[in-house]
N, C-alpha and C. Protein backbone atom coordinates (compact mmCIF):
# COMPACT_ATOMS: atom_id res chain seq x y z
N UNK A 1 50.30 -71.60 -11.40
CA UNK A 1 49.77 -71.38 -12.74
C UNK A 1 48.30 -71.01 -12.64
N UNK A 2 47.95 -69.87 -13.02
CA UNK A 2 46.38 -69.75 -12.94
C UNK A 2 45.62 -70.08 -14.27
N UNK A 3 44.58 -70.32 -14.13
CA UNK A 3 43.31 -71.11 -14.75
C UNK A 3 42.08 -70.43 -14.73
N UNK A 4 41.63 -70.38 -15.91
CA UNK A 4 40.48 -70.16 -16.29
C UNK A 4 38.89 -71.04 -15.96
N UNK A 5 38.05 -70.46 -15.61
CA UNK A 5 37.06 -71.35 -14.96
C UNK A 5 37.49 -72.53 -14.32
N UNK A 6 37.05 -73.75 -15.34
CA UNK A 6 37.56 -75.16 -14.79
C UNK A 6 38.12 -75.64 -15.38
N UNK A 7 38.62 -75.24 -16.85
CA UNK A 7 39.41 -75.80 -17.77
C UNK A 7 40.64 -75.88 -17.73
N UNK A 8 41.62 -76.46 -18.45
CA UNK A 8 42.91 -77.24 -17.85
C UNK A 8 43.57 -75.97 -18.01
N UNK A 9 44.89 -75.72 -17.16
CA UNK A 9 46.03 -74.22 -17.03
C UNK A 9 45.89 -73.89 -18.65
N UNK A 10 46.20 -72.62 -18.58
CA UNK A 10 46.31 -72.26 -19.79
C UNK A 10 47.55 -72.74 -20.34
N UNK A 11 47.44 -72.67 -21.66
CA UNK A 11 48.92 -73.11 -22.42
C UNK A 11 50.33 -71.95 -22.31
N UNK A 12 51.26 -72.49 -22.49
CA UNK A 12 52.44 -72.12 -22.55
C UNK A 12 52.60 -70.92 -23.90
N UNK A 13 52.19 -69.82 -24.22
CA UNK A 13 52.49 -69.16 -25.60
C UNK A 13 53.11 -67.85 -25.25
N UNK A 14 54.06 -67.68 -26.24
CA UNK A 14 54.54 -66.48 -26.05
C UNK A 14 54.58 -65.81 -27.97
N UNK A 15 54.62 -64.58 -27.68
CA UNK A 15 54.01 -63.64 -29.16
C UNK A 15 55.28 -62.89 -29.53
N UNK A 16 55.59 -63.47 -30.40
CA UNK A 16 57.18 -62.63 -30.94
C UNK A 16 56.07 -61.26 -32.24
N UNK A 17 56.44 -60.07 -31.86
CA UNK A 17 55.64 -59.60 -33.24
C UNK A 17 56.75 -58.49 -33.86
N UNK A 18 56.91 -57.60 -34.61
CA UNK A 18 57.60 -56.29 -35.01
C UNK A 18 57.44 -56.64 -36.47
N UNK A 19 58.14 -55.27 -36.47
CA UNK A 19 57.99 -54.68 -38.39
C UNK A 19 59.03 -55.65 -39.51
N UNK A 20 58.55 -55.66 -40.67
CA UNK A 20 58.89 -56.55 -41.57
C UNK A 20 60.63 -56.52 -41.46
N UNK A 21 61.29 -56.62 -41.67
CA UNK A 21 62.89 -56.37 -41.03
C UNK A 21 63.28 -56.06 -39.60
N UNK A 22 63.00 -56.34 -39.10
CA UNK A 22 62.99 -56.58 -37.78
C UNK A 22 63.97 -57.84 -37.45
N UNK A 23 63.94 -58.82 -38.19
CA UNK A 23 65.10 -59.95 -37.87
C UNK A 23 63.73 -61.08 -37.05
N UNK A 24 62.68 -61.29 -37.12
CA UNK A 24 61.77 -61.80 -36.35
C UNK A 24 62.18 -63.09 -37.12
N UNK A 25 62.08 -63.71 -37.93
CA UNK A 25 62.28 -64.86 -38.45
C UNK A 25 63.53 -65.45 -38.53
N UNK A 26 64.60 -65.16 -38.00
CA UNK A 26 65.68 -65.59 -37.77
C UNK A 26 65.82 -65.52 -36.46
N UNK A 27 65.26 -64.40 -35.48
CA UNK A 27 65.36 -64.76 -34.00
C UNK A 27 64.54 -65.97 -33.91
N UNK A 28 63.46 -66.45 -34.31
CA UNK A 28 62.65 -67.47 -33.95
C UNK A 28 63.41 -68.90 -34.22
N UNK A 29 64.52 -68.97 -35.67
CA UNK A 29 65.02 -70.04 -35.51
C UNK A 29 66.02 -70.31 -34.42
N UNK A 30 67.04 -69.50 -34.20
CA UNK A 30 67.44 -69.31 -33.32
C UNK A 30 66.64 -70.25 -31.96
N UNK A 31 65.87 -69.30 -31.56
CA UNK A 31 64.95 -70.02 -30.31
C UNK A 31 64.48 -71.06 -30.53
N UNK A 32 64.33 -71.99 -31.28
CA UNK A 32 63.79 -73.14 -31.33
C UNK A 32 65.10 -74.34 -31.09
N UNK A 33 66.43 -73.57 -31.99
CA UNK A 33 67.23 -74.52 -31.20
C UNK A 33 67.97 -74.17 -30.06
N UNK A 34 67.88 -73.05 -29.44
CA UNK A 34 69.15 -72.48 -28.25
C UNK A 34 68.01 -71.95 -27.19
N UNK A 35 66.70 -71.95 -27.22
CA UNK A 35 66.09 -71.40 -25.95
C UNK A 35 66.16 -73.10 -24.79
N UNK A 36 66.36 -71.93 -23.81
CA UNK A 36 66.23 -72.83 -22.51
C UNK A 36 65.37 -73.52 -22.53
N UNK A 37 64.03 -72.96 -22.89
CA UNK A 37 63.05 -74.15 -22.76
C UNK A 37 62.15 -74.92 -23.88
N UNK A 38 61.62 -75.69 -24.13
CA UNK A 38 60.97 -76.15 -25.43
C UNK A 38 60.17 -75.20 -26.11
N UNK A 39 60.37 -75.53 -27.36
CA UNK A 39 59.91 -74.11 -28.22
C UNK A 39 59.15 -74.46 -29.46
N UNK A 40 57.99 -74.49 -29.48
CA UNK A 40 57.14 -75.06 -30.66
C UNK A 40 56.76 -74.00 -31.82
N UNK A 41 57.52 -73.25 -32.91
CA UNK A 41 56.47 -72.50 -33.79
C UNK A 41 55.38 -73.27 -34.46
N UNK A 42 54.75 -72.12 -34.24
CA UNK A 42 53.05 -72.21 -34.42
C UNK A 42 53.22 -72.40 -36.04
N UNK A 43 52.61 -72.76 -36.74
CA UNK A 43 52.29 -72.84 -38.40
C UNK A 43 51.65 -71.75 -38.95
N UNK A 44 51.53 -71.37 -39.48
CA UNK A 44 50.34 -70.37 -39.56
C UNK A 44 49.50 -70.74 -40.88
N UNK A 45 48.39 -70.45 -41.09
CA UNK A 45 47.96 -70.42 -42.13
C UNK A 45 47.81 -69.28 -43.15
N UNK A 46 47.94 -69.67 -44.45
CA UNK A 46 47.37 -68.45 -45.29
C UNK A 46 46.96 -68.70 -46.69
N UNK A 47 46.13 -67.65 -47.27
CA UNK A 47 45.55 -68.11 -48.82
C UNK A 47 46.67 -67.88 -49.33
N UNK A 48 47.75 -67.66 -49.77
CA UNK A 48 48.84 -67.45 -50.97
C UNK A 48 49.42 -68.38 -51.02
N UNK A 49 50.00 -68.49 -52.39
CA UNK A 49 50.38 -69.42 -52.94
C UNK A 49 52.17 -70.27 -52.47
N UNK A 50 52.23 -71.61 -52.29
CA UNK A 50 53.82 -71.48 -51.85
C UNK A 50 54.50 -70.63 -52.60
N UNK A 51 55.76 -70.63 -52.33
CA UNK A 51 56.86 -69.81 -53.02
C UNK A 51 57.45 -71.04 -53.07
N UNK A 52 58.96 -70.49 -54.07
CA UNK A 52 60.02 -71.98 -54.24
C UNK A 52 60.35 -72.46 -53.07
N UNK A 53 60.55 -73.85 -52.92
CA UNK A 53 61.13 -74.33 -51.98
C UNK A 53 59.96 -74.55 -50.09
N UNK A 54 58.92 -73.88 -50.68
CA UNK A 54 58.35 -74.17 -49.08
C UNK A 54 57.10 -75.47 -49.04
N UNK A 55 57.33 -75.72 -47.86
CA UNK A 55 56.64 -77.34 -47.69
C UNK A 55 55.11 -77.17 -46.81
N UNK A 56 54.16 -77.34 -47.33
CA UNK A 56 52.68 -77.58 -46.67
C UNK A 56 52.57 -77.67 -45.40
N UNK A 57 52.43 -77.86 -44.72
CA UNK A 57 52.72 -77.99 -43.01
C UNK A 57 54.30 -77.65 -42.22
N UNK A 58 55.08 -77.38 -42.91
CA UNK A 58 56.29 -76.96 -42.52
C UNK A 58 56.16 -75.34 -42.06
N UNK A 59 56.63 -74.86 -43.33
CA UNK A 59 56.41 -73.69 -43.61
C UNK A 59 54.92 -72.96 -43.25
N UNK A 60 53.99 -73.46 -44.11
CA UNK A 60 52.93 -73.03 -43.51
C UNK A 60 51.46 -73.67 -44.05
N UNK A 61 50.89 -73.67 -43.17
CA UNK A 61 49.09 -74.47 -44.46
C UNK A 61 48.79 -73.89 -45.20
N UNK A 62 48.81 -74.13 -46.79
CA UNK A 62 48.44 -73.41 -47.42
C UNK A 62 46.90 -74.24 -48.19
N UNK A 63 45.95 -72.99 -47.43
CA UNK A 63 44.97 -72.71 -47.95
C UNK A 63 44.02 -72.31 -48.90
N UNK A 64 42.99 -72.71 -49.70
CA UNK A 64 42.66 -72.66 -50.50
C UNK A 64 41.85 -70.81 -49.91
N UNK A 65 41.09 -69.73 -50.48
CA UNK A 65 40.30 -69.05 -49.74
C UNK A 65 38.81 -69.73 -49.36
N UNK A 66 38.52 -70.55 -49.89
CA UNK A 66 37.31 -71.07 -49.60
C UNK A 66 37.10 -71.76 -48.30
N UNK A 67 38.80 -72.80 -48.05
CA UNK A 67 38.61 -73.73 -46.92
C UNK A 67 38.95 -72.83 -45.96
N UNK A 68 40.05 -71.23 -46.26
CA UNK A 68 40.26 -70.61 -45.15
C UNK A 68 38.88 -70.18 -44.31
N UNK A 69 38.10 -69.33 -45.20
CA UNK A 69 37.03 -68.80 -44.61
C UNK A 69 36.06 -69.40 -44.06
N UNK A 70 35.78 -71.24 -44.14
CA UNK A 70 35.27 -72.19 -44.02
C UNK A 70 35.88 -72.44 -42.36
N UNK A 71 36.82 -72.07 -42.03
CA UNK A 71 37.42 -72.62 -40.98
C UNK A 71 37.48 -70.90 -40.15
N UNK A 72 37.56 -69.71 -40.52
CA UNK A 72 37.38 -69.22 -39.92
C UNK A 72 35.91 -68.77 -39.68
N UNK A 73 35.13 -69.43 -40.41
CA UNK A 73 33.40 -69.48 -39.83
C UNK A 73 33.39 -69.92 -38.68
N UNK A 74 34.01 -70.82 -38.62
CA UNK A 74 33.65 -72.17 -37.45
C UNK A 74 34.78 -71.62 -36.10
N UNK A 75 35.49 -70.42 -36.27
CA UNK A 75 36.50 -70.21 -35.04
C UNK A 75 37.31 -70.89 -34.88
N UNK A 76 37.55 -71.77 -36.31
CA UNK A 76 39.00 -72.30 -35.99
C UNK A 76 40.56 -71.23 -35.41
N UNK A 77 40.31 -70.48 -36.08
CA UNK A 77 40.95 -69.28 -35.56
C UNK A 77 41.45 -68.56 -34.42
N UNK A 78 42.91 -69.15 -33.63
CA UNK A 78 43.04 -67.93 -32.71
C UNK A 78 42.99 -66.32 -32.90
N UNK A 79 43.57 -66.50 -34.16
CA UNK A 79 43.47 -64.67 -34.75
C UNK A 79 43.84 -65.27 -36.44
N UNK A 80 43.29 -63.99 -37.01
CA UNK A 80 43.41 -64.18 -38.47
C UNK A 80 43.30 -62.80 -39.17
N UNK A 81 43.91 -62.25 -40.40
CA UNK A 81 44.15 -61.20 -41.36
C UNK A 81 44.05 -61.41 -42.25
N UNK A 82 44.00 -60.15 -43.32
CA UNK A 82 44.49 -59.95 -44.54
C UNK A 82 45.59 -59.34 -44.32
N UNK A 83 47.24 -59.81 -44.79
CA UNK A 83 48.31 -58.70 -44.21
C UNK A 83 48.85 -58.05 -45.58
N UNK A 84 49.33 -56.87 -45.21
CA UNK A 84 49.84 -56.29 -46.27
C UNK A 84 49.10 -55.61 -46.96
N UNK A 85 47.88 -55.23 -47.09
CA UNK A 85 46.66 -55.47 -48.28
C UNK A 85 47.02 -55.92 -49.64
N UNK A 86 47.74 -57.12 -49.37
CA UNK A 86 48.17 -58.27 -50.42
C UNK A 86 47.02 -59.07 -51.21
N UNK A 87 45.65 -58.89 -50.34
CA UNK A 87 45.02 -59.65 -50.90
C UNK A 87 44.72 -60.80 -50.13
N UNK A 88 45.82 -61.67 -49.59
CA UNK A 88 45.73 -62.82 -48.93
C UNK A 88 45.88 -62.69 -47.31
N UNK A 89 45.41 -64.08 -46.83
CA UNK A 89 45.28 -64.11 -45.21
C UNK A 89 45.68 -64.80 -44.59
N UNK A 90 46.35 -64.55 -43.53
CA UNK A 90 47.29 -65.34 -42.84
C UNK A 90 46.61 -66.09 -40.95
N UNK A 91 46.54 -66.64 -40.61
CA UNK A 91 45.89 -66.66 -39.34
C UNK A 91 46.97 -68.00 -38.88
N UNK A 92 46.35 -68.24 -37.27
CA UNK A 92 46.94 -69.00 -36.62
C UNK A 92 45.61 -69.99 -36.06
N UNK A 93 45.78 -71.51 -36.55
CA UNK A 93 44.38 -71.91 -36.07
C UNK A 93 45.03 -72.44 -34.84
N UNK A 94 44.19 -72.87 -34.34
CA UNK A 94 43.86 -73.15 -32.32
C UNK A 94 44.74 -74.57 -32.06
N UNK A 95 44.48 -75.07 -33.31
CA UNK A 95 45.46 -76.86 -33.20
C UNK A 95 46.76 -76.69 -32.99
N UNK A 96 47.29 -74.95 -33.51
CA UNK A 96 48.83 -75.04 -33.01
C UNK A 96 48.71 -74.88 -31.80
N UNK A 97 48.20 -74.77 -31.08
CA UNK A 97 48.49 -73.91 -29.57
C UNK A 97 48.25 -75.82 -28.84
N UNK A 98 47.19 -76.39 -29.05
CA UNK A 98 47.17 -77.51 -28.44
C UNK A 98 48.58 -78.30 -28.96
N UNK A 99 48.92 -78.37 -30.33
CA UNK A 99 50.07 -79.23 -30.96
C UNK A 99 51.51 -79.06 -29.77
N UNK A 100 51.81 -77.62 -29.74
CA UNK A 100 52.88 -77.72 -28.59
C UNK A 100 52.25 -77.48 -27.16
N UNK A 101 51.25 -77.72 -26.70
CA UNK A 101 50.55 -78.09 -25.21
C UNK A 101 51.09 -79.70 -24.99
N UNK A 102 50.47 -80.32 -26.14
CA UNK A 102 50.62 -81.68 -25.80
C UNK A 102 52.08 -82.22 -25.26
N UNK A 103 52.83 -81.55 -25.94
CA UNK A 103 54.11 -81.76 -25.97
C UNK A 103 54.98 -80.97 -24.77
N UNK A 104 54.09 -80.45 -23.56
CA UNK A 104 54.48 -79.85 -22.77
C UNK A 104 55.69 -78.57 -23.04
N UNK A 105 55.89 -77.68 -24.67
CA UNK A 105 56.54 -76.66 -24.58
C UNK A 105 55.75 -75.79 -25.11
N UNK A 106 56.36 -74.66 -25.41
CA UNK A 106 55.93 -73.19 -24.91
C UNK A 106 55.46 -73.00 -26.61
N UNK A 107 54.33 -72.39 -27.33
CA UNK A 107 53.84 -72.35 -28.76
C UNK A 107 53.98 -70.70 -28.85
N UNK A 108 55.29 -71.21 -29.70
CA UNK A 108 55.47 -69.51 -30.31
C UNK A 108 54.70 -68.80 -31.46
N UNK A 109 54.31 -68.00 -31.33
CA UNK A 109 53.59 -67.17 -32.58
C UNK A 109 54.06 -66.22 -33.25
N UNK A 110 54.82 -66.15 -34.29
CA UNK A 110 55.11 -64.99 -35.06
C UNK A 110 54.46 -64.03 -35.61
N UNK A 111 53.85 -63.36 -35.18
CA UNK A 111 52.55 -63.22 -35.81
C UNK A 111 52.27 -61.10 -35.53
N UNK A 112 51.73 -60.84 -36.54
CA UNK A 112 51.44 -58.90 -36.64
C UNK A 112 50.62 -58.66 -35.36
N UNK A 113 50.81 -57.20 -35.32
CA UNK A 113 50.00 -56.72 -34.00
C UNK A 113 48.80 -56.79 -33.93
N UNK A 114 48.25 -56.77 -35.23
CA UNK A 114 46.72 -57.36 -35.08
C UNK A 114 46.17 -58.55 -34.30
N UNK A 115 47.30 -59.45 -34.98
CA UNK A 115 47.07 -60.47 -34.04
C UNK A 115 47.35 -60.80 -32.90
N UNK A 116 48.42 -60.34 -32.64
CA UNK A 116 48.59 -60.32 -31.53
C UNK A 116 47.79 -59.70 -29.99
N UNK A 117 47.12 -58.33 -30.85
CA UNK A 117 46.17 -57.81 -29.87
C UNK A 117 45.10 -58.86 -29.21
N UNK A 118 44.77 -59.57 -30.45
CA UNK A 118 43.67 -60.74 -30.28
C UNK A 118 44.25 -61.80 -29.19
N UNK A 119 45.45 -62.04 -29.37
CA UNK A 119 46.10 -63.19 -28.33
C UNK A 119 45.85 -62.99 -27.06
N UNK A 120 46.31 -61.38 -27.07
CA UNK A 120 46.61 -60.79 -25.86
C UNK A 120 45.21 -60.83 -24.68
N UNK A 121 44.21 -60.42 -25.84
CA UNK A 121 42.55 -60.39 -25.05
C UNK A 121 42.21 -62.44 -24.63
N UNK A 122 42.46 -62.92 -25.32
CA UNK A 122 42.34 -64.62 -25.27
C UNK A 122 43.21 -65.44 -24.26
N UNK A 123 44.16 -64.90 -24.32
CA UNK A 123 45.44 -65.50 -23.36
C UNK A 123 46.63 -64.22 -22.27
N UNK A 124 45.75 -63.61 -21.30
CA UNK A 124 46.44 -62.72 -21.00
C UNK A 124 47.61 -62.85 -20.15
N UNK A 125 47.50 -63.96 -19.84
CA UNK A 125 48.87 -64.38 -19.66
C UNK A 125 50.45 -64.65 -20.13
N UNK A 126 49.93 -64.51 -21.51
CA UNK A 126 50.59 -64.81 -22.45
C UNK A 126 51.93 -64.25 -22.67
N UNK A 127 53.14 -64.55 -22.93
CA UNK A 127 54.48 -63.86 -23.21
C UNK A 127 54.57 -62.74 -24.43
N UNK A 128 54.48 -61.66 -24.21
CA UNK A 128 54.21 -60.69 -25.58
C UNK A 128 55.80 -59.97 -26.15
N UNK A 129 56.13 -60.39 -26.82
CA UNK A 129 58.01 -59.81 -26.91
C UNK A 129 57.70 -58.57 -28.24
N UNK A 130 57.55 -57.61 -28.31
CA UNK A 130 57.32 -56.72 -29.95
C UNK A 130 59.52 -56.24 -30.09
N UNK A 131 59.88 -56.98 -31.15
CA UNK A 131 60.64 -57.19 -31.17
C UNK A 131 61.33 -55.88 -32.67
N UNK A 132 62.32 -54.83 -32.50
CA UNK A 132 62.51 -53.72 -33.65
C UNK A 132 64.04 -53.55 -33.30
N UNK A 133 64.43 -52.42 -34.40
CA UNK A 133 65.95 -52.51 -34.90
C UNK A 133 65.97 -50.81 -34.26
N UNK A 134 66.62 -50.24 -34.19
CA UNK A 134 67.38 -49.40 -33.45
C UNK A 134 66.07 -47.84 -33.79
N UNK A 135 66.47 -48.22 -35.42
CA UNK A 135 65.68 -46.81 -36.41
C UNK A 135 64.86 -47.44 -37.43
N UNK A 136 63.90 -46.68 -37.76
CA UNK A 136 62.81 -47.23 -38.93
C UNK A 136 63.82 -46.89 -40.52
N UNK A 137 64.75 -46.20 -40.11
CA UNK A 137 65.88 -46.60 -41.89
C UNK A 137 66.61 -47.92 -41.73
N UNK A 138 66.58 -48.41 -40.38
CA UNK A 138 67.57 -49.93 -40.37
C UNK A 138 66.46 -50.61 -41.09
N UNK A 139 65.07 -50.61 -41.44
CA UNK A 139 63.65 -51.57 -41.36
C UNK A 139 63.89 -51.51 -43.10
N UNK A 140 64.32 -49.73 -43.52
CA UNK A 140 64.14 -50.17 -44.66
C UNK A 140 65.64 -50.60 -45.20
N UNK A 141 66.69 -50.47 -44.46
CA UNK A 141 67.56 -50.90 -45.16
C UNK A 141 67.90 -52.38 -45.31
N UNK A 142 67.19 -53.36 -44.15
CA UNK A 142 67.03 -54.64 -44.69
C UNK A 142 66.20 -55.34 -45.53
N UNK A 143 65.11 -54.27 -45.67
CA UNK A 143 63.96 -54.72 -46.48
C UNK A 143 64.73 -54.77 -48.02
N UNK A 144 64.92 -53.71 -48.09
CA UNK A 144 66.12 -53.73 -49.53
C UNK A 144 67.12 -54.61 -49.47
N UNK A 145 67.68 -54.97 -48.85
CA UNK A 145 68.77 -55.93 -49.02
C UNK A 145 68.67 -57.43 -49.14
N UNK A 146 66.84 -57.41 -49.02
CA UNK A 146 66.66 -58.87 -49.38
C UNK A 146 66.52 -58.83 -50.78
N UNK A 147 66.34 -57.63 -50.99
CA UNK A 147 66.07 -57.84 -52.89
C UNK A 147 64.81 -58.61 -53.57
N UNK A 148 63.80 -58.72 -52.74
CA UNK A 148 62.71 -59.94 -52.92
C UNK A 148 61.69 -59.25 -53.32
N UNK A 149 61.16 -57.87 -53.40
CA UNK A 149 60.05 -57.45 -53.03
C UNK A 149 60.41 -56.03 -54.14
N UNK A 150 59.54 -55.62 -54.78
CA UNK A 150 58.85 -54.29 -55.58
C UNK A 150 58.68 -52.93 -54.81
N UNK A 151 59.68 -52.06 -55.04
CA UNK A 151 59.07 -50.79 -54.59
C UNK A 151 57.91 -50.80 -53.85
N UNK A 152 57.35 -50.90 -54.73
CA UNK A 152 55.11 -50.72 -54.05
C UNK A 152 54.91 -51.41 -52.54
N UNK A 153 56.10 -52.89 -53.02
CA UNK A 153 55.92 -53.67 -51.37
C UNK A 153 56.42 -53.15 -50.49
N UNK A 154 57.33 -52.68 -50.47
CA UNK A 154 58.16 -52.30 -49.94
C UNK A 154 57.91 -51.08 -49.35
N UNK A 155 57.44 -50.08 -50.17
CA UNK A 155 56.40 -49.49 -49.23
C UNK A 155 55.33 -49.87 -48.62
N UNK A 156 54.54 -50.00 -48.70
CA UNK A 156 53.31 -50.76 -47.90
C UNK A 156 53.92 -51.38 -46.50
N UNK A 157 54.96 -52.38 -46.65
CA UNK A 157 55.62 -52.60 -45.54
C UNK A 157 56.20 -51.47 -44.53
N UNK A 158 56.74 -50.75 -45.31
CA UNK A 158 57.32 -49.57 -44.18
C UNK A 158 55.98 -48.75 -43.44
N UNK A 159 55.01 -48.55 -44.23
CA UNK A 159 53.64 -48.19 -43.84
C UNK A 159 53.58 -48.58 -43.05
N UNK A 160 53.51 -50.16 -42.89
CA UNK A 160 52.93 -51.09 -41.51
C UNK A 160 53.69 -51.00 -40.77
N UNK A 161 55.20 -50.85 -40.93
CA UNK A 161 56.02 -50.65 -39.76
C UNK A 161 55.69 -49.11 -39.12
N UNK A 162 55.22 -48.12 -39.68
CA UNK A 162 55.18 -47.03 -39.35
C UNK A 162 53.58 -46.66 -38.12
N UNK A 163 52.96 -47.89 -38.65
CA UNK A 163 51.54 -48.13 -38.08
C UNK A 163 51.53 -48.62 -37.03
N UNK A 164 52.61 -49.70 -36.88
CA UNK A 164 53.01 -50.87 -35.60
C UNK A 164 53.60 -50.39 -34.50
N UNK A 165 54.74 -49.32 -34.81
CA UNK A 165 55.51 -48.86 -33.73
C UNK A 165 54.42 -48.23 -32.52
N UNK A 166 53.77 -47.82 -32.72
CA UNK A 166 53.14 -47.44 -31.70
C UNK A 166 52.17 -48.27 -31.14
N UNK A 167 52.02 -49.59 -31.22
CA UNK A 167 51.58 -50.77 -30.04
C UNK A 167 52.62 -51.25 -29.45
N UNK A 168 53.90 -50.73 -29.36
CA UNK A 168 55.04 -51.60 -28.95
C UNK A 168 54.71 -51.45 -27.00
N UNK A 169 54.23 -50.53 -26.81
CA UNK A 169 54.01 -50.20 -25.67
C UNK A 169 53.03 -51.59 -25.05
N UNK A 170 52.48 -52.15 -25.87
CA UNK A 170 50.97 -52.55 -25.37
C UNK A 170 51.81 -54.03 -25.29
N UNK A 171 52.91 -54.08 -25.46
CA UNK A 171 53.88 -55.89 -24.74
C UNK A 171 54.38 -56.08 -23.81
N UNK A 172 54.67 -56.97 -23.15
CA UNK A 172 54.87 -56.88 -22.02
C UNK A 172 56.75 -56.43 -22.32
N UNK A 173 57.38 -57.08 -23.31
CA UNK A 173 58.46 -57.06 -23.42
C UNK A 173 58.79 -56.32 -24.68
N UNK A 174 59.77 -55.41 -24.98
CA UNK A 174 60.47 -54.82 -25.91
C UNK A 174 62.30 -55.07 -26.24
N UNK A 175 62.48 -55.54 -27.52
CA UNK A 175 63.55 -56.46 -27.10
C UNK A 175 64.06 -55.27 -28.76
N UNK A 176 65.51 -54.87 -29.05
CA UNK A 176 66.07 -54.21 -30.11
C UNK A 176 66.76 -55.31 -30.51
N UNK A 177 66.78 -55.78 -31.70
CA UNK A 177 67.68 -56.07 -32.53
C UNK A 177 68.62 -55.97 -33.09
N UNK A 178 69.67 -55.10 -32.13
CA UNK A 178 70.89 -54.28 -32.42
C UNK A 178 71.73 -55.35 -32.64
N UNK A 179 72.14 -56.11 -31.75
CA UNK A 179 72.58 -57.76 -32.27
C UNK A 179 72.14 -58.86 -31.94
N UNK A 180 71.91 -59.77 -32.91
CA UNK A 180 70.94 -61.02 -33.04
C UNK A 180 71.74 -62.06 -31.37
N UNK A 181 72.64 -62.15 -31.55
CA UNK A 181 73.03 -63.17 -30.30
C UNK A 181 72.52 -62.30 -29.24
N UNK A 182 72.63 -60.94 -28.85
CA UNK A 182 72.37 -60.60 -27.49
C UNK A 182 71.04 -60.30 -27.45
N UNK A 183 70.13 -60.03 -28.44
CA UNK A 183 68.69 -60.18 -28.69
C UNK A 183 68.22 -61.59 -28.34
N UNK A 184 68.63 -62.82 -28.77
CA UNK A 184 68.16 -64.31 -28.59
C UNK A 184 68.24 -64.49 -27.12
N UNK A 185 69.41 -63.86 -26.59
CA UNK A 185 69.64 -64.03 -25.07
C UNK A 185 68.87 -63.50 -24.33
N UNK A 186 68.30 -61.95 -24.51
CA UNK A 186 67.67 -61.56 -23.71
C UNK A 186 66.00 -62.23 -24.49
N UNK A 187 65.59 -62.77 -25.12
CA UNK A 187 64.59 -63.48 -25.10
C UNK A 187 64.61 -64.58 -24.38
N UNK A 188 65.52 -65.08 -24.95
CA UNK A 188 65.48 -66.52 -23.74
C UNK A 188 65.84 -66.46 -22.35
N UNK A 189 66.21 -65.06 -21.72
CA UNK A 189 65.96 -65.14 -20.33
C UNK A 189 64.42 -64.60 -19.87
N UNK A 190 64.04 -64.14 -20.82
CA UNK A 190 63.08 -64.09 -20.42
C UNK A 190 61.89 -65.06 -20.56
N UNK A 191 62.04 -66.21 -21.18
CA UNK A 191 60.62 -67.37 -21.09
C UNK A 191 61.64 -68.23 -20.30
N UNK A 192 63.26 -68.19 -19.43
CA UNK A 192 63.28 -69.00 -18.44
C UNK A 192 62.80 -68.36 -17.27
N UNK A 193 62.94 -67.12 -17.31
CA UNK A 193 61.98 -66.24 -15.75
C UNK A 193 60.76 -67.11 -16.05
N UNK A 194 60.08 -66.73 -16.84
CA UNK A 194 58.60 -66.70 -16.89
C UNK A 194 58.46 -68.68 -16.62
N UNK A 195 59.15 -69.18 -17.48
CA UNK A 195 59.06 -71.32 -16.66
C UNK A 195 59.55 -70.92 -15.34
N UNK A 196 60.26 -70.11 -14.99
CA UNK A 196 60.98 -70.55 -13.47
C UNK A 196 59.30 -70.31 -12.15
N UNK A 197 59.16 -69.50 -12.74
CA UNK A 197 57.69 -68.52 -11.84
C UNK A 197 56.27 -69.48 -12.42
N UNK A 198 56.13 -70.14 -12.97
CA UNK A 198 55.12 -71.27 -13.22
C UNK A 198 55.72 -72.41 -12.65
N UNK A 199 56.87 -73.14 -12.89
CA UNK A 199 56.83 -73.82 -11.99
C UNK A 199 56.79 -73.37 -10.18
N UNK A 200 57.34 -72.26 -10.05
CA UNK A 200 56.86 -71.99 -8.69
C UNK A 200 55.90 -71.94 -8.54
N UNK A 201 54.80 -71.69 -9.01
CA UNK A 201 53.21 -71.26 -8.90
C UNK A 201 52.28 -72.36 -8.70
């Protein structure tokens, strides 16, 4: 395991990222109960408001904008946005990455290419998966089929998917979402390569 100056091995993280329909939030549950190895999602933070049904530290911290920007003064922040140009900001503070350290498993990040670029410069070791569906009409045809979201969003999203595809190169891993079980599989062989080669190391 290599190490930075003198400070303890780096942590265990790997970066799930792709375009809004992509299936990223259902591969991640998935991996938390069927990956080979321990699997911590990260929380994320953001200024918007819950929606029905989601829980403060579960789902995600929800932030006031005052305490966000208060905390990203201070670098609480592994990486942080405005996504969507929604208005609101989403980031990942640094306590998740120690929260599943402590616990000796691997701190997953769901998180846009923005951020992820940032991970990538901070933790280059890091597991990078940019995870997409066959064609950018599969992106919009699930986006529609959640029925959740306004024309206007809905574009904007395909925008960003149209913006994203071309960092897919910059991961270490590229995984299609053609089907969710053989997608989960080839993720999870790949963070047991990557434990098998740290514990060798």
């Amino acid at each position: 395991m290599t190490t930075k100056n003198t400070r303890s091995p780096d942590p265990r993280i790997v970066v799930l990222s792709g375009p809004s329909g992509s299936g990223k939030t259902t591969v991640v549950n998935r991996l938390i109960g069927e990956a080979p190895v321990t699997v911590v999602k990260a929380v994320s933070a953001t200024t918007r408001p819950p929606r029905s049904g989601e829980r403060d530290g579960e789902d995600y911290y929800f932030l006031t904008r005052e305490e966000f920007d208060r905390r990203r003064r201070q670098g609480q922040f592994l990486e942080c946005a405005e996504v969507h140009g929604s208005g609101y900001w989403y980031g990942t503070l640094r306590t998740e990455i120690e929260r599943a350290r402590r616990r000796g498993a691997w701190s997953l990040l769901e998180i846009d290419v923005q951020g992820a670029l940032c991970v990538m410069e901070e933790y280059p070791d890091a597991v990078t998966i940019f995870l997409r569906t066959p064609s950018l009409e599969q992106y919009e045809q699930r986006l529609r089929s959640r029925a959740t979201e306004s024309e206007a969003a809905i574009a904007r999203r395909l925008e960003t998917a149209r913006n994203e595809l071309p960092f897919a190169d910059r991961y270490q891993y590229q995984v299609v979402n053609k089907d969710l079980d053989r997608a989960v599989a080839e993720i999870s062989a790949i963070l047991s390569s990557r434990e098998a080669e740290l514990h060798a190391g």
